[in-house]
N, C-alpha and C. Protein backbone atom coordinates (compact mmCIF):
# COMPACT_ATOMS: atom_id res chain seq x y z
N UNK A 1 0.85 -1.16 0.00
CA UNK A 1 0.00 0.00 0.00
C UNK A 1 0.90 1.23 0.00
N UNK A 2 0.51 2.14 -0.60
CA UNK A 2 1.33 3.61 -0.70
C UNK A 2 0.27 4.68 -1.04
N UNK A 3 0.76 5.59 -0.07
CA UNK A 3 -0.29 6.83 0.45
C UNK A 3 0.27 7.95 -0.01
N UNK A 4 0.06 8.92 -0.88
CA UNK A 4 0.89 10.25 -1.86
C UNK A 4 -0.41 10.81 -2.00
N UNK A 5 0.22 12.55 -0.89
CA UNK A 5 -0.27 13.31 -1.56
C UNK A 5 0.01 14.63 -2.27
N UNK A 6 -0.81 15.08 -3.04
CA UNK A 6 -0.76 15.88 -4.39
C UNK A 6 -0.87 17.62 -3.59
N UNK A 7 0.02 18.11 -3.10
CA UNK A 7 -0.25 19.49 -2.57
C UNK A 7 -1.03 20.69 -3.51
N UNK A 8 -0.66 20.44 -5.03
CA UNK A 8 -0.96 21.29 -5.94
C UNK A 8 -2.36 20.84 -6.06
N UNK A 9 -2.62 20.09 -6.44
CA UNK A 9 -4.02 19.39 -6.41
C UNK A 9 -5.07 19.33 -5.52
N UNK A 10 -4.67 19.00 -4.34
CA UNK A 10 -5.14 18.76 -3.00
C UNK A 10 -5.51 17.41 -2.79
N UNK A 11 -5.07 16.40 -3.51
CA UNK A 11 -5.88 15.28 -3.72
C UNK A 11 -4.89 14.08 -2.79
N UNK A 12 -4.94 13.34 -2.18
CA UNK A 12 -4.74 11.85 -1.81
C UNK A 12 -5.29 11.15 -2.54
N UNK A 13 -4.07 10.04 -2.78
CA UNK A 13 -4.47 9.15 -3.68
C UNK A 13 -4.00 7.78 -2.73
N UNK A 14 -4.35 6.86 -2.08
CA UNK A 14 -4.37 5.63 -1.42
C UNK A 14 -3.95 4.76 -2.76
N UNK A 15 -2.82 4.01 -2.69
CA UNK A 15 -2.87 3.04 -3.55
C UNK A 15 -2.95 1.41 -3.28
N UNK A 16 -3.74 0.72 -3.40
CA UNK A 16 -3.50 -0.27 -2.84
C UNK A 16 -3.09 -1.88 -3.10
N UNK A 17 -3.10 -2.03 -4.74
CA UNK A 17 -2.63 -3.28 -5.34
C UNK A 17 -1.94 -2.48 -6.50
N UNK A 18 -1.48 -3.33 -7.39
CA UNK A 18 -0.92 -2.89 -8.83
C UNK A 18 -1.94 -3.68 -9.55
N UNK A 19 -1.96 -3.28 -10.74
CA UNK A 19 -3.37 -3.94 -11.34
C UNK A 19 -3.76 -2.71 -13.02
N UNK A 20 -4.37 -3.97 -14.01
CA UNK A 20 -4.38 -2.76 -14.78
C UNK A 20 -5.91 -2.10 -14.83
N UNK A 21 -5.44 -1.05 -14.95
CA UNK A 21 -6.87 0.24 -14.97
C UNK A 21 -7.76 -0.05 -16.13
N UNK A 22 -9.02 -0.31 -15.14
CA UNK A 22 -10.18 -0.29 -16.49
C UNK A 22 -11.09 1.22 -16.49
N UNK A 23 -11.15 1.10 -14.82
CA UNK A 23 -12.02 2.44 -15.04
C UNK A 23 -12.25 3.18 -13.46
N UNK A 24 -12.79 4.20 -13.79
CA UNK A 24 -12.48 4.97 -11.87
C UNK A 24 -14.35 5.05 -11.70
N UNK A 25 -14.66 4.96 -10.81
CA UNK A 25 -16.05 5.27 -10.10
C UNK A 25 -15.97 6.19 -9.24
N UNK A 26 -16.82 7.26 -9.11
CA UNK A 26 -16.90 7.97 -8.21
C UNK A 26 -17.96 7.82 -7.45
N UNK A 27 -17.88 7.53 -6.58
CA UNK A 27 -18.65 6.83 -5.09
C UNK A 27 -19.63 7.86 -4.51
N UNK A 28 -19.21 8.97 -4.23
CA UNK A 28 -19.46 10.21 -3.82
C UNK A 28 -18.91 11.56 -4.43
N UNK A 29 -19.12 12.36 -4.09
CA UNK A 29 -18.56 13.95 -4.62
C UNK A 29 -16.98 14.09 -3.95
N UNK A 30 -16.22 13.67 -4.64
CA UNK A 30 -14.70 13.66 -4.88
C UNK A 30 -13.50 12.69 -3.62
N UNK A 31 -14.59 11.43 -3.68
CA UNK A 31 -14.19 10.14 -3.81
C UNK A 31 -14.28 8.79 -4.55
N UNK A 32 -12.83 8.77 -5.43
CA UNK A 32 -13.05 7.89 -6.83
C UNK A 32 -11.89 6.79 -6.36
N UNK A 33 -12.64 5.67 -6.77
CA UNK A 33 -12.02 5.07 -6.46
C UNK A 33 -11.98 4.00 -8.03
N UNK A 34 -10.33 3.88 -8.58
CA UNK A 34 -9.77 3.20 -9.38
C UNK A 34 -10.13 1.83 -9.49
N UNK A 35 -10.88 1.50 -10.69
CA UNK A 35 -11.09 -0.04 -10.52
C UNK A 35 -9.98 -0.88 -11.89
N UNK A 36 -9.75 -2.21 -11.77
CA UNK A 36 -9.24 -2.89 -12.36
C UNK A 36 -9.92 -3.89 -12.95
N UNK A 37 -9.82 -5.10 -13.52
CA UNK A 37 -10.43 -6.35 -13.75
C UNK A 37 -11.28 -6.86 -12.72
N UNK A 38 -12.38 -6.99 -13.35
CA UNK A 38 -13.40 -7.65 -12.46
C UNK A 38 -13.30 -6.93 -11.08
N UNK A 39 -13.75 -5.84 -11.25
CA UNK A 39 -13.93 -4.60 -10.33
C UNK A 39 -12.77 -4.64 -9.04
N UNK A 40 -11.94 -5.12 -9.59
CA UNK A 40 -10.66 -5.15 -8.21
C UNK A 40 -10.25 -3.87 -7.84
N UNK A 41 -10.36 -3.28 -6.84
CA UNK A 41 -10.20 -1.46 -6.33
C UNK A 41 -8.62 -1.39 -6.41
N UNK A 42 -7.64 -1.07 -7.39
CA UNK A 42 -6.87 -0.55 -7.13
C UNK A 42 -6.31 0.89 -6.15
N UNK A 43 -7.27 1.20 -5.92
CA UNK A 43 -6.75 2.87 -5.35
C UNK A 43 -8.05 3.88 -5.26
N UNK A 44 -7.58 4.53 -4.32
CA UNK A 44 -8.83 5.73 -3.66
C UNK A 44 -8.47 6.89 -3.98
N UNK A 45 -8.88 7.79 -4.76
CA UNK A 45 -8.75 8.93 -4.73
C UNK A 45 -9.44 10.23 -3.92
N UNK A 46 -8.88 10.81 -3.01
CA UNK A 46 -9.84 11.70 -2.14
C UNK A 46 -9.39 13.10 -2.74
N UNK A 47 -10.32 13.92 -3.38
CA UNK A 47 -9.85 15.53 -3.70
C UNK A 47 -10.35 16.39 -2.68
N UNK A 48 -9.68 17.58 -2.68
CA UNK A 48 -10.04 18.00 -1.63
C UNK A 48 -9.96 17.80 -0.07
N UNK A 49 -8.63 17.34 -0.37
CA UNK A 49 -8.31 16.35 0.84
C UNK A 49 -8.16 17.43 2.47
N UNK A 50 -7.64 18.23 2.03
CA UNK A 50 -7.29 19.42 3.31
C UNK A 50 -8.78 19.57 4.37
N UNK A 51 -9.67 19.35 3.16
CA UNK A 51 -11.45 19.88 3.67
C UNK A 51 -11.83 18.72 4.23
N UNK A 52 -11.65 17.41 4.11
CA UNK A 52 -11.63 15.79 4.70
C UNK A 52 -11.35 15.27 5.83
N UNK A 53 -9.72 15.90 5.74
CA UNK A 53 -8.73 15.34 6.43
C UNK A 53 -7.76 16.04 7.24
N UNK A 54 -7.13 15.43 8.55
CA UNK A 54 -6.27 15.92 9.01
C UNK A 54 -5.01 14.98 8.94
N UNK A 55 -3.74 16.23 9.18
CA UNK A 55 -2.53 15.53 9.54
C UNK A 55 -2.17 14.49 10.34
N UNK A 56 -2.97 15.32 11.53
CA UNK A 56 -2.94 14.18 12.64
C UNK A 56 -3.53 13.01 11.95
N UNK A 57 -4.59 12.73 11.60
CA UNK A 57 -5.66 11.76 11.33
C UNK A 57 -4.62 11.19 10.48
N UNK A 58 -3.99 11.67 10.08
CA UNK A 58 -2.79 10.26 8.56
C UNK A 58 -1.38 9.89 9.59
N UNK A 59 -1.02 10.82 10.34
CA UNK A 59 -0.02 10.78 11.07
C UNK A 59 0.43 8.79 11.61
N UNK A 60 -0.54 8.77 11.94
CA UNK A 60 -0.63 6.86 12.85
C UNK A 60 -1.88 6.45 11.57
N UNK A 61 -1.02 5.30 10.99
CA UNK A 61 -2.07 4.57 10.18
C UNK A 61 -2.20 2.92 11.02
N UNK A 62 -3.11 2.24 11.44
CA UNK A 62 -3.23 1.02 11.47
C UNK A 62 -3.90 0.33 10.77
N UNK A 63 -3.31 -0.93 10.11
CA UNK A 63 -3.64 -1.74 9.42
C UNK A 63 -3.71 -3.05 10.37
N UNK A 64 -5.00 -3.29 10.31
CA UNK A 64 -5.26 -4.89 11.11
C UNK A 64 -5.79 -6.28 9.73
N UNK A 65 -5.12 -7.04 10.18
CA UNK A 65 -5.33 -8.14 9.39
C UNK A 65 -5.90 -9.22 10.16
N UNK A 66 -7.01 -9.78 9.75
CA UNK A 66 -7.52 -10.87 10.96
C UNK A 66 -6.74 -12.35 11.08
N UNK A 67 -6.53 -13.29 11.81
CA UNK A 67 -5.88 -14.47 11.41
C UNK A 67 -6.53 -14.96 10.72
N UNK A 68 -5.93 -15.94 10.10
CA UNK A 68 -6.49 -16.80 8.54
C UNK A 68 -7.06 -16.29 7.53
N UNK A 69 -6.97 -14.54 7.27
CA UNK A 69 -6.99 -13.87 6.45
C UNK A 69 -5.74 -13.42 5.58
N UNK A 70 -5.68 -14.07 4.41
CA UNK A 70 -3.77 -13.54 3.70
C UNK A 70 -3.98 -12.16 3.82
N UNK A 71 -2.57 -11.79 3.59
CA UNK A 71 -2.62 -10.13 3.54
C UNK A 71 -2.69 -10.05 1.79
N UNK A 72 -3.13 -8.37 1.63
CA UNK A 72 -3.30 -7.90 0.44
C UNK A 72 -1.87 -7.79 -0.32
N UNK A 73 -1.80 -8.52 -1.60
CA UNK A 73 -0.36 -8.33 -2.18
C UNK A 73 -0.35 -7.35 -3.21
């Protein structure tokens, strides 16, 4: 997973597999999220991220994985 954001833009972009791009959905008003084959979510796009989000709030990320769940490759 890799988390980049766009200062000029304002946008976060979450990336979360590699995968090839078929097409982006926008879920809501300026959250799109990148789809791949057979709707596999490559990546989240949040615009407007400053109005969303805080520093603090990205500062500590946890990722929990349950047992006998593989992790995402």
């Amino acid at each position: 997973m890799k988390i980049s954001y766009d200062q000029k833009a304002d946008a976060l972009y979450i990336k979360l597999r590699e995968g090839a791009f078929v097409e982006n959905k926008e879920v809501s008003e300026g959250m799109i999220l990148d789809l791949g084959e057979e709707n596999t979510i490559l990546g989240i796009e949040i615009l407007s991220a400053r109005d969303r989000l805080t520093i603090e709030g990205l500062s500590h990320i946890d990722i929990q994985v349950p047992v006998g769940v593989p992790a995402l490759v």
